[in-house]
C-alpha atoms as a PDB file:
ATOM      1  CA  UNK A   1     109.878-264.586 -84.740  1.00  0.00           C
ATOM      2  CA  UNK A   2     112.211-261.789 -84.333  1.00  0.00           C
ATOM      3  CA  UNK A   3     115.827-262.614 -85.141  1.00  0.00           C
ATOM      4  CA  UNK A   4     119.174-260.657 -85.927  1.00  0.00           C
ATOM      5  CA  UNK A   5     120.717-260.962 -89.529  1.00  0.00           C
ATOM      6  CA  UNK A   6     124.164-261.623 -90.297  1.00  0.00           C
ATOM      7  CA  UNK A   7     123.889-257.886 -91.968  1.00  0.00           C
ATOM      8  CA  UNK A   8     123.502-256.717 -88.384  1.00  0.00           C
ATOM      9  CA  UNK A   9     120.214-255.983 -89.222  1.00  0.00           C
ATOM     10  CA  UNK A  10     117.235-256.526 -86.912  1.00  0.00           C
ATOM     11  CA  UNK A  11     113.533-257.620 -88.133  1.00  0.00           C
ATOM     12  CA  UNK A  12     110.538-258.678 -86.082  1.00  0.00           C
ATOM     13  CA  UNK A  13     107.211-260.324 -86.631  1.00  0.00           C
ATOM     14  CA  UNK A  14     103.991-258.818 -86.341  1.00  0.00           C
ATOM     15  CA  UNK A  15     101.350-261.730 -84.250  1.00  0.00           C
ATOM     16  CA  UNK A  16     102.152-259.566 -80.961  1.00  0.00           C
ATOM     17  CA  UNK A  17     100.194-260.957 -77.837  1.00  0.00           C
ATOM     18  CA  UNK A  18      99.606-264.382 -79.579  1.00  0.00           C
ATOM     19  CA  UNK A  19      99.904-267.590 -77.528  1.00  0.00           C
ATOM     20  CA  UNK A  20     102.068-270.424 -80.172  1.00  0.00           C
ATOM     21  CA  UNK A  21     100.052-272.732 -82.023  1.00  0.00           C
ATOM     22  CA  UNK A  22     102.186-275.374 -80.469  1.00  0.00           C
ATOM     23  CA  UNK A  23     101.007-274.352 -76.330  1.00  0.00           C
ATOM     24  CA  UNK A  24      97.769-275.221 -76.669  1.00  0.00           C
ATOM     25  CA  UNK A  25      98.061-278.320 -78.722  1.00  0.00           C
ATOM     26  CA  UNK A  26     101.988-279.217 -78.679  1.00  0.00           C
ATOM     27  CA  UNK A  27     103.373-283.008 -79.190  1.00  0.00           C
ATOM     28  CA  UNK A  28     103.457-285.331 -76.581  1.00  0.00           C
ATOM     29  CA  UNK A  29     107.086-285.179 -76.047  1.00  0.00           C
ATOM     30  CA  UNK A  30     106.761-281.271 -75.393  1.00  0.00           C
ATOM     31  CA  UNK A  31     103.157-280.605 -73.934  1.00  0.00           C
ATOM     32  CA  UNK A  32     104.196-280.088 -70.390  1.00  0.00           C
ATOM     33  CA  UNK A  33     107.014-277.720 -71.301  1.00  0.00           C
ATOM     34  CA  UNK A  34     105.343-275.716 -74.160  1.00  0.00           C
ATOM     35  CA  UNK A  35     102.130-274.844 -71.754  1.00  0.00           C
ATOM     36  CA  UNK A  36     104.883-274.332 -68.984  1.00  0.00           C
ATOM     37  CA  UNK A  37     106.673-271.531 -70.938  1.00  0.00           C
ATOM     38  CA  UNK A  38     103.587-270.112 -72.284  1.00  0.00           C
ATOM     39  CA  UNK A  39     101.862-269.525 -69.003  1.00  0.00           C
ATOM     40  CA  UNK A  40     105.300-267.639 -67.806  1.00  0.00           C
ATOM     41  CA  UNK A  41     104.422-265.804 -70.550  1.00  0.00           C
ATOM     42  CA  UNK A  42     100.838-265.217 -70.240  1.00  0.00           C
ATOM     43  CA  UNK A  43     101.038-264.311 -66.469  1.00  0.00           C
ATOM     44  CA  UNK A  44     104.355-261.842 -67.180  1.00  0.00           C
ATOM     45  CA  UNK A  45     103.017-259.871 -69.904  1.00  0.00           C
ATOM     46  CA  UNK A  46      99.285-259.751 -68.165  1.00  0.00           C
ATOM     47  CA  UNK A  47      98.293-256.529 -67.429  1.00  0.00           C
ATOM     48  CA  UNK A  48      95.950-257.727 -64.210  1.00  0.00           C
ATOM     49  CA  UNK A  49      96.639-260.734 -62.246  1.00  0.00           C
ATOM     50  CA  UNK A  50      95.469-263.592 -63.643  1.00  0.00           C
ATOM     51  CA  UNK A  51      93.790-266.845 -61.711  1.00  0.00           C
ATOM     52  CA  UNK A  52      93.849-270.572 -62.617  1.00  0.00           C
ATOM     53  CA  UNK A  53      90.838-269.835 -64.071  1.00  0.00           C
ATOM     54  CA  UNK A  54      92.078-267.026 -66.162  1.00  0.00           C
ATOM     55  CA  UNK A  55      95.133-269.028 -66.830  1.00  0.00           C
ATOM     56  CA  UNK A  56      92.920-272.239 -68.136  1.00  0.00           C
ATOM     57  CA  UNK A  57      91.151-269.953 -70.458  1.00  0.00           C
ATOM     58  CA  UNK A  58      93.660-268.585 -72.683  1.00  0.00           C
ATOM     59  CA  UNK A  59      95.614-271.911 -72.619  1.00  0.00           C
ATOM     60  CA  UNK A  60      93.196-273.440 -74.332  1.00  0.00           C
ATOM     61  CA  UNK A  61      93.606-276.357 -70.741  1.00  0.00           C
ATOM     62  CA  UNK A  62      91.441-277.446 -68.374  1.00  0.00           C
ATOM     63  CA  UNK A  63      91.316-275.915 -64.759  1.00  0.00           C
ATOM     64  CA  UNK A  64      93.040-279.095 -63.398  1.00  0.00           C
ATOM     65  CA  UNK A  65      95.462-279.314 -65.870  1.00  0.00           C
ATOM     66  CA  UNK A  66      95.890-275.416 -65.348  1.00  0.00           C
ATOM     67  CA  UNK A  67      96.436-276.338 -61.830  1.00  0.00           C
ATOM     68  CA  UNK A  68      98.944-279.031 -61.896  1.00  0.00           C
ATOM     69  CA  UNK A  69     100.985-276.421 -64.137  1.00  0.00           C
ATOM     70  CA  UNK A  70     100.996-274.066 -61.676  1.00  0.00           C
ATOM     71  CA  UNK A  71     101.875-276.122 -58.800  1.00  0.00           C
ATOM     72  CA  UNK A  72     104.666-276.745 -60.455  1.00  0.00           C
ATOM     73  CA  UNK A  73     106.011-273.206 -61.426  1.00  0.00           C
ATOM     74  CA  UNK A  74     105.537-272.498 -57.562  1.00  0.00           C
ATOM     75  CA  UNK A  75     107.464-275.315 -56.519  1.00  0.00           C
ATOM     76  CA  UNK A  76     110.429-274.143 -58.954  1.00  0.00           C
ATOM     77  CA  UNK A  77     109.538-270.158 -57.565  1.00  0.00           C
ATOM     78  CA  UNK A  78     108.759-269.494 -61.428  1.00  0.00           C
ATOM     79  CA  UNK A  79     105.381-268.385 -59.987  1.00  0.00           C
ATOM     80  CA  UNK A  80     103.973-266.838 -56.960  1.00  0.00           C
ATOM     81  CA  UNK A  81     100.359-267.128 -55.748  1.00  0.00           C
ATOM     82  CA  UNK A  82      98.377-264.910 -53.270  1.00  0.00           C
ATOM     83  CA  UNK A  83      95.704-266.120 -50.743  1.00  0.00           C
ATOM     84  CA  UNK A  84      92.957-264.280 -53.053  1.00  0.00           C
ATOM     85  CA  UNK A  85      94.309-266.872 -55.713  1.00  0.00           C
ATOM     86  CA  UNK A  86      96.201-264.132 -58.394  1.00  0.00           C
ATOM     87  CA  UNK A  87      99.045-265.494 -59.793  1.00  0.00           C
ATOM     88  CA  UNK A  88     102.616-263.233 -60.493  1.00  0.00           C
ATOM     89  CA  UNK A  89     106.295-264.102 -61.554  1.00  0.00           C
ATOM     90  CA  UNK A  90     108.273-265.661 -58.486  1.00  0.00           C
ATOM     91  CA  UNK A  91     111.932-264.300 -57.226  1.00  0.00           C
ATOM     92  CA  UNK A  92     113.243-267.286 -59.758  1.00  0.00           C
ATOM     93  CA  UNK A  93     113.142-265.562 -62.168  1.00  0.00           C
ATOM     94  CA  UNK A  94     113.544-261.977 -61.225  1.00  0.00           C
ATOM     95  CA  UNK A  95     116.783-263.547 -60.047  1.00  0.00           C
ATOM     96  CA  UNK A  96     117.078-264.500 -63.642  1.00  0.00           C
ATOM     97  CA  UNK A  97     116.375-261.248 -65.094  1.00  0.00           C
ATOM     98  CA  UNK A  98     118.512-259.049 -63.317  1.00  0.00           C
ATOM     99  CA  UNK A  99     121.389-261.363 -64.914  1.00  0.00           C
ATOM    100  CA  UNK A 100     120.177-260.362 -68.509  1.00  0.00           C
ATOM    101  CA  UNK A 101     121.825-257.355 -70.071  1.00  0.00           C
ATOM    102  CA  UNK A 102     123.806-257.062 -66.798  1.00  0.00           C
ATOM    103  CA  UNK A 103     126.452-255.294 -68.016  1.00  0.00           C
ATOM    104  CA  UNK A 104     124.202-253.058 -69.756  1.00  0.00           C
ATOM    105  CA  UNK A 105     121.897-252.477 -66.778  1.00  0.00           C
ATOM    106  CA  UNK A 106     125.488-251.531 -64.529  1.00  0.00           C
ATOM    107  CA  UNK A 107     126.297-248.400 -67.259  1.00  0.00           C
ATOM    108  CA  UNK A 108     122.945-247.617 -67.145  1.00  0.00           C
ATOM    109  CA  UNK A 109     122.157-247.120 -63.673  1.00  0.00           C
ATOM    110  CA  UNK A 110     124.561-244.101 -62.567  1.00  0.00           C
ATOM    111  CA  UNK A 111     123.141-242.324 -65.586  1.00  0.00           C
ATOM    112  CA  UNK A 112     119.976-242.885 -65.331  1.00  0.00           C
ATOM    113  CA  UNK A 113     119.439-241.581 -61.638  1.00  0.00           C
ATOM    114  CA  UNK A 114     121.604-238.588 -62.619  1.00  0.00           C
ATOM    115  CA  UNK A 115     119.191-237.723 -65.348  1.00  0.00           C
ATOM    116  CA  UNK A 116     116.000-238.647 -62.825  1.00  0.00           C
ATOM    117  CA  UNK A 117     118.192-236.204 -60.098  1.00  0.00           C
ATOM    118  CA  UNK A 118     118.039-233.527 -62.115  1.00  0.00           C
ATOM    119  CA  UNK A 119     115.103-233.627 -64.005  1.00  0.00           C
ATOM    120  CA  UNK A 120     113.109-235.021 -61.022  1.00  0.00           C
ATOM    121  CA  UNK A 121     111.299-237.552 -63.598  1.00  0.00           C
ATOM    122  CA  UNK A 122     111.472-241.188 -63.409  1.00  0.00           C
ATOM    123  CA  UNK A 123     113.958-242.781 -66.173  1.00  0.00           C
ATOM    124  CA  UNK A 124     114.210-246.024 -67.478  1.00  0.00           C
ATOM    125  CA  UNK A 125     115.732-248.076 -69.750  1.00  0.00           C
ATOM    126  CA  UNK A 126     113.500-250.284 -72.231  1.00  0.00           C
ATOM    127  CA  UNK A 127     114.724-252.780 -74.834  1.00  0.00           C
ATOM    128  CA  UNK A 128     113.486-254.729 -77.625  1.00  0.00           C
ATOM    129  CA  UNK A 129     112.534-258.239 -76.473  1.00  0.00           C
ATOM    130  CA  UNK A 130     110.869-261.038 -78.742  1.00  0.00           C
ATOM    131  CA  UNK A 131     108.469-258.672 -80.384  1.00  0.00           C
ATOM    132  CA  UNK A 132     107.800-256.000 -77.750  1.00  0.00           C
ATOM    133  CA  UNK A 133     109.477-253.333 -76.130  1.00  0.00           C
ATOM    134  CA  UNK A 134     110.371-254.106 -72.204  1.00  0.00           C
ATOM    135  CA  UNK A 135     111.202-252.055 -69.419  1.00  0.00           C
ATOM    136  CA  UNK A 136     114.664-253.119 -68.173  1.00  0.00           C
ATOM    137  CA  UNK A 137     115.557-250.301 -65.218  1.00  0.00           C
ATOM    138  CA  UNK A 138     113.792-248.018 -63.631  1.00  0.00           C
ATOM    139  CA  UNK A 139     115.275-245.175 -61.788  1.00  0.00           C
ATOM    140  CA  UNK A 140     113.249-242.727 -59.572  1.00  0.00           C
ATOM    141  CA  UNK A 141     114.237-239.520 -58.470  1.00  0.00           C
ATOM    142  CA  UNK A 142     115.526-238.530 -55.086  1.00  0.00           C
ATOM    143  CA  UNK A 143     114.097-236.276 -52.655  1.00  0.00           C
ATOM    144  CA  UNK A 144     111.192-235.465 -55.106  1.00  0.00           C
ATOM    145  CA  UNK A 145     107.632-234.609 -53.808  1.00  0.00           C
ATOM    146  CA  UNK A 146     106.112-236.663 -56.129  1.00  0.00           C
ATOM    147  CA  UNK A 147     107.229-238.959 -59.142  1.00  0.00           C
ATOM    148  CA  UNK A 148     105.469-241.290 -61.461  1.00  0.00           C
ATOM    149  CA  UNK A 149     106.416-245.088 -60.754  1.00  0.00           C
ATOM    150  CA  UNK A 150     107.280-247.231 -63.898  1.00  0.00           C
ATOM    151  CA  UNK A 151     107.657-251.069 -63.171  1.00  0.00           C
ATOM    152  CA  UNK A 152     110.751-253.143 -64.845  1.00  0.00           C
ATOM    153  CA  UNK A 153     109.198-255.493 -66.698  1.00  0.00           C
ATOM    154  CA  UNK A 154     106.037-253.819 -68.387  1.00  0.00           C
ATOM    155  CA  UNK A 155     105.640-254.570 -71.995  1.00  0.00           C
ATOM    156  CA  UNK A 156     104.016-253.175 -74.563  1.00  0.00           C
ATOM    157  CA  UNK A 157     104.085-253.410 -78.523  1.00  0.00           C
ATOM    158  CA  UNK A 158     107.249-251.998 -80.504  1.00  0.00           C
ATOM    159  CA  UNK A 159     105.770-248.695 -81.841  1.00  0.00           C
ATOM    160  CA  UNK A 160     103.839-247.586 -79.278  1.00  0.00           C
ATOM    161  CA  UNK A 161     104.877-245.370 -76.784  1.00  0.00           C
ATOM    162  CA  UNK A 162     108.108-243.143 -77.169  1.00  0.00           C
ATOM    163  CA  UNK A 163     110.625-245.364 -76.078  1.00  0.00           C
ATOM    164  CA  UNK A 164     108.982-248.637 -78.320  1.00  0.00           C
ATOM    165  CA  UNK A 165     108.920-245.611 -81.535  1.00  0.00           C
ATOM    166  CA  UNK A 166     112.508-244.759 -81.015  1.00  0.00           C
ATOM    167  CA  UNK A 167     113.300-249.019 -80.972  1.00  0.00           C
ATOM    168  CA  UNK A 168     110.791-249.234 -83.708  1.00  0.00           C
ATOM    169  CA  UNK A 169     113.153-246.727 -85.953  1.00  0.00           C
ATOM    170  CA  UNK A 170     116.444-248.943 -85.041  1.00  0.00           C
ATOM    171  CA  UNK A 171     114.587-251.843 -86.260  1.00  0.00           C
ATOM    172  CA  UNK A 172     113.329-250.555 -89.343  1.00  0.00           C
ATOM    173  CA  UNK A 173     114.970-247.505 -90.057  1.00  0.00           C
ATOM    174  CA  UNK A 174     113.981-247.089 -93.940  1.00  0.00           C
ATOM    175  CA  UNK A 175     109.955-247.673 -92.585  1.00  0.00           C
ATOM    176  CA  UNK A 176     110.846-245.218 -89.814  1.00  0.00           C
ATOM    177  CA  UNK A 177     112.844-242.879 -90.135  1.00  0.00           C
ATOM    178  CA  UNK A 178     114.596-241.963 -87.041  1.00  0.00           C
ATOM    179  CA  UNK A 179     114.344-238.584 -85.009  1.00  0.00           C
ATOM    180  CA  UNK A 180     116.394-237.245 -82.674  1.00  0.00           C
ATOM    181  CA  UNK A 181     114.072-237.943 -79.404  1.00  0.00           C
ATOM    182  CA  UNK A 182     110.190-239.248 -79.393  1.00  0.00           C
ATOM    183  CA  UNK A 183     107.459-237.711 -77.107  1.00  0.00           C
ATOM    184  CA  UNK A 184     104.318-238.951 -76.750  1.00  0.00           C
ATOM    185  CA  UNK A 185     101.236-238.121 -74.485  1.00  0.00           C
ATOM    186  CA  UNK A 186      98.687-240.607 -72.840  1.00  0.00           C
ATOM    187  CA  UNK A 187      99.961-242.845 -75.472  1.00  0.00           C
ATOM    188  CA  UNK A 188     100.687-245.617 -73.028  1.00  0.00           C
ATOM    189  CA  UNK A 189      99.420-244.769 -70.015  1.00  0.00           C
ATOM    190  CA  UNK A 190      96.666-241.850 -69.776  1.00  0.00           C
ATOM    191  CA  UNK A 191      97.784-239.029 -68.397  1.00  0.00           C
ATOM    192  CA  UNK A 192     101.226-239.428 -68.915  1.00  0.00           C
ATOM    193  CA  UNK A 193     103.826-238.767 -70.996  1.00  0.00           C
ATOM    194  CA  UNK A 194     107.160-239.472 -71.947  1.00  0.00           C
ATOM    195  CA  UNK A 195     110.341-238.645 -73.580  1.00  0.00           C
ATOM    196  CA  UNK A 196     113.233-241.157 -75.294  1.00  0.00           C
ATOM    197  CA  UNK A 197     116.162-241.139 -77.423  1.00  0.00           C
ATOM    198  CA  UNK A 198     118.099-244.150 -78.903  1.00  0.00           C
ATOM    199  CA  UNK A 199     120.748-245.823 -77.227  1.00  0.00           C
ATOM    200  CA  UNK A 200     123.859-247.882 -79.100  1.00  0.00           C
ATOM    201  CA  UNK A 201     123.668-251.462 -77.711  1.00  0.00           C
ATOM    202  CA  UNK A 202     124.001-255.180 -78.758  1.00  0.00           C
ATOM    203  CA  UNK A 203     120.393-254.831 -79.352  1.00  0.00           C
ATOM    204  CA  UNK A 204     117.925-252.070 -80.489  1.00  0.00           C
ATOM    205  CA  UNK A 205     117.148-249.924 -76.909  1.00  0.00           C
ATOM    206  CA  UNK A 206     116.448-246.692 -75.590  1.00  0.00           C
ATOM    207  CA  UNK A 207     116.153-244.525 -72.783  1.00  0.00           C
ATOM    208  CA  UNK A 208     113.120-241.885 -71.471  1.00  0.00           C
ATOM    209  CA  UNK A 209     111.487-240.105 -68.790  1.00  0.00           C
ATOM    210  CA  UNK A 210     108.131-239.953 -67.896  1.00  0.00           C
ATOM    211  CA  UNK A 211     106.175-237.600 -65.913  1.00  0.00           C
ATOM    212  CA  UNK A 212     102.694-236.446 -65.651  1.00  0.00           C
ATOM    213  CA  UNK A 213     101.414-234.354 -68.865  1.00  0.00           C
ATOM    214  CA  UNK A 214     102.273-231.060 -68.680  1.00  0.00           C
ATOM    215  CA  UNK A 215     104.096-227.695 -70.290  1.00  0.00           C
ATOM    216  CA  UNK A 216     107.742-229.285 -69.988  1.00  0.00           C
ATOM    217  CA  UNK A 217     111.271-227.975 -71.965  1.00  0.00           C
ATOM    218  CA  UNK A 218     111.719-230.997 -74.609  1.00  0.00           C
ATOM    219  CA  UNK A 219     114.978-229.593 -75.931  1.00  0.00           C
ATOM    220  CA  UNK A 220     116.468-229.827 -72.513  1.00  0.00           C
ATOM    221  CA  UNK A 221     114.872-232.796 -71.726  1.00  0.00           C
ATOM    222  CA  UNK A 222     115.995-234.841 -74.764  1.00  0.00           C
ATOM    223  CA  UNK A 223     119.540-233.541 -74.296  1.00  0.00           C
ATOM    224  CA  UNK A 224     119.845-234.910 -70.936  1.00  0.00           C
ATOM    225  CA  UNK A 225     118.637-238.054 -72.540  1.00  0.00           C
ATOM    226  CA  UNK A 226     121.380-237.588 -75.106  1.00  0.00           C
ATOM    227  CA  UNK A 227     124.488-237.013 -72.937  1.00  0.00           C
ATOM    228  CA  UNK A 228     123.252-240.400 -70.740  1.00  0.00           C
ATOM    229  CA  UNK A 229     122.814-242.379 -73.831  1.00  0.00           C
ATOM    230  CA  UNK A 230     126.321-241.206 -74.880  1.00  0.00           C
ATOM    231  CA  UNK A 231     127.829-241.780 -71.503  1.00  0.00           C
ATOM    232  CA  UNK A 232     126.099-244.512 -71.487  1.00  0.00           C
ATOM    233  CA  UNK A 233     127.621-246.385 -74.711  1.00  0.00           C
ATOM    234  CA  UNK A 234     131.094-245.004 -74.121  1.00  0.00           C
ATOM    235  CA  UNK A 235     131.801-246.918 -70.702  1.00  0.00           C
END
């Protein structure tokens, strides 16, 4: 499990996408709770809406079981459900995201739809959560043509994709050595590419562009990404 030294120092494991031990088959005392936080889990980090069914399956629980679960999580608004049956995070706990790093998400903001303004590129913010690399904020740019949409809240594994290479390099910096800016191309996401440089927070982050694949200045690029990041840390 990732955690933060007293060295300041951080280290993560390595069973990425793995379900605990402990949801399918917890104690008695905890069953109810462990499968609850597990399915937030399962149906946040999905990749394609997932059913009851789908939901049953990698719980290791029976449909009804499945079903009394997420009754639950919709009565709380932890969980939404559509009339074709796919199930997605309720405004609960958006409500409760948009409280994490809020401070971090307010300095980040301005600066991030300057940069989007003027490079007419999406920019985000992603930072290291549990074992993965999340998108925090997502800025698009104004009065553009066209722009490439990035959802808050996609995941994917430290390492992978600019922005998780550049948090990958604060986390293990003797492993990976840091560089001044990442790029990658259809890394993540075919067809698209993106751009990130470190930012200084109270945990390992970064901040990027992405845009369709194509002939684009880097050097300018990454130091529009630099001056943010600065401005960034400094307020």
């Amino acid at each position: 499990m990732p955690a933060h030294g007293g060295s300041g120092q951080w280290r993560y494991g390595r069973n990425r996408g793995v379900v605990p031990e402990d949801a399918a088959a917890p104690g008695a005392g905890s069953q109810t709770l462990s499968r609850g936080l597990a399915a937030l889990a399962l149906i946040g980090e999905s990749r394609t809406p997932l059913t009851i069914n789908d939901l049953a399956a990698r719980l290791g629980a029976n449909r009804s079981a499945a079903y009394r679960l997420v009754r639950t999580l919709e009565q709380h608004r932890f969980v939404q459900r559509s009339s074709s049956g796919e199930l997605t995070l309720g405004v609960r706990l958006a409500a409760f995201g948009q409280s994490v790093s809020r401070d971090l998400q307010a300095a980040a903001l301005p600066e991030l739809q300057c940069v989007a303004d003027e490079l007419q590129m999406t920019a985000f913010l992603v930072v290291f959560d549990g074992e993965e690399a999340v998108t925090l904020l997502s800025v698009e740019p104004r009065n553009a043509a066209m722009f490439v949409a990035q959802r808050p809240g996609r995941r994917h594994p430290v390492g992978h994709g600019s922005p998780g290479r550049v948090i990958q390099s604060l986390l293990s910096p003797e492993e990976h050595p840091p560089a001044r800016y990442e790029i990658t191309h259809d890394e993540v996401i075919p067809g698209l590419s993106a751009i990130a440089v470190p930012l200084r927070s109270d945990r390992p982050a970064s901040i990027a562009v992405l845009y369709a694949t194509r002939p684009v200045d880097v050097t300018r690029i990454a130091a529009e990404l630099e001056s943010a990041a600065a401005r960034i840390t400094a307020s």
